[in-house]
Protein backbone atom coordinates (compact mmCIF):
# COMPACT_ATOMS: atom_id res chain seq x y z
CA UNK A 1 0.00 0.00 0.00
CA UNK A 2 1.83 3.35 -0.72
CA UNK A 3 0.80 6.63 0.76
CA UNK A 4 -0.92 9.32 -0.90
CA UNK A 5 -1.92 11.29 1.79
CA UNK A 6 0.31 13.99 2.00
CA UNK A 7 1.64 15.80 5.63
CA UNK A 8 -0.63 18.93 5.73
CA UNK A 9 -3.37 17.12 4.53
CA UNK A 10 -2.44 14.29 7.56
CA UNK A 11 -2.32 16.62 9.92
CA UNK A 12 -6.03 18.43 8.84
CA UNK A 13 -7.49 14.76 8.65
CA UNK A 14 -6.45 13.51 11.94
CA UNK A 15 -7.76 16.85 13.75
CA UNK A 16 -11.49 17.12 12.03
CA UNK A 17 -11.23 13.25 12.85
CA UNK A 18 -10.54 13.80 16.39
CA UNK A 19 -12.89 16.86 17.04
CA UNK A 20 -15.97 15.06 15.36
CA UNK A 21 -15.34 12.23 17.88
CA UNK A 22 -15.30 14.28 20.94
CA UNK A 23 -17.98 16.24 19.63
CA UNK A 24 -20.07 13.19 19.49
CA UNK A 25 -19.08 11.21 22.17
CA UNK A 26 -20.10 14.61 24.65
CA UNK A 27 -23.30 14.68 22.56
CA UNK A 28 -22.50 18.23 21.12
CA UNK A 29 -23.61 16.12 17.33
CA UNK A 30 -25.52 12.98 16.15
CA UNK A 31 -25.07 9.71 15.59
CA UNK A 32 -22.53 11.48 12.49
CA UNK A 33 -19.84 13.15 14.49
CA UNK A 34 -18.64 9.40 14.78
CA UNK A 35 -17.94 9.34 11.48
CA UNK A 36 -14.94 11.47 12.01
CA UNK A 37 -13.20 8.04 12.38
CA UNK A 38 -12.88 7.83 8.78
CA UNK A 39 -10.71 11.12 8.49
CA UNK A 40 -9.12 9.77 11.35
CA UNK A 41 -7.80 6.78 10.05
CA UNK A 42 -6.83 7.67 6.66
CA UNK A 43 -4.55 10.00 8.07
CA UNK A 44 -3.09 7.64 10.76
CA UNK A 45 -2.38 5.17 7.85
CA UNK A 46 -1.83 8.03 5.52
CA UNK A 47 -3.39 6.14 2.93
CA UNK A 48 -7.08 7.13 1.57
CA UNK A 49 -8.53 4.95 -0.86
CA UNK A 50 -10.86 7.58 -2.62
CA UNK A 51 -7.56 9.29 -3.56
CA UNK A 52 -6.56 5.93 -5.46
CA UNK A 53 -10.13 6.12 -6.90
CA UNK A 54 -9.89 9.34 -8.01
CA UNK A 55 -5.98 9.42 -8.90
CA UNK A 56 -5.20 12.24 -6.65
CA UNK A 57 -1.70 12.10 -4.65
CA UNK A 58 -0.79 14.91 -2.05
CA UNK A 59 2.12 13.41 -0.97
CA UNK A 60 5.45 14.64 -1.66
CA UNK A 61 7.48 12.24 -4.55
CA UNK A 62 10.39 10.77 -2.91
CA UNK A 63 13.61 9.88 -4.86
């Protein structure tokens, strides 16, 4: 699997991930804030496999 999630966009993923979760686990949003999970762990594995759908990399080319 090789990554095409790049470090900005990482970073941005991991924090809407985490701040939909505590937003729904205090009850702030529905049943949907726990789909911040998904942002979550594409950016933990830094690998997102609408990007491979779509053919969109954001992650610097390494030589």
């Amino acid at each position: 699997m090789k990554f095409n999630v790049g470090t900005i966009d990482r970073v941005l993923r991991i924090v809407a991930g985490l701040v939909l979760i505590a937003l729904a686990a205090t009850g702030t949003v529905g049943w949907w804030g726990w789909l911040g999970v998904i942002p979550l762990a594409t950016g933990l594995f830094r690998f997102c496999p609408a990007y491979t759908l779509l053919g969109i990399n954001t992650c610097p080319l390494k030589k």
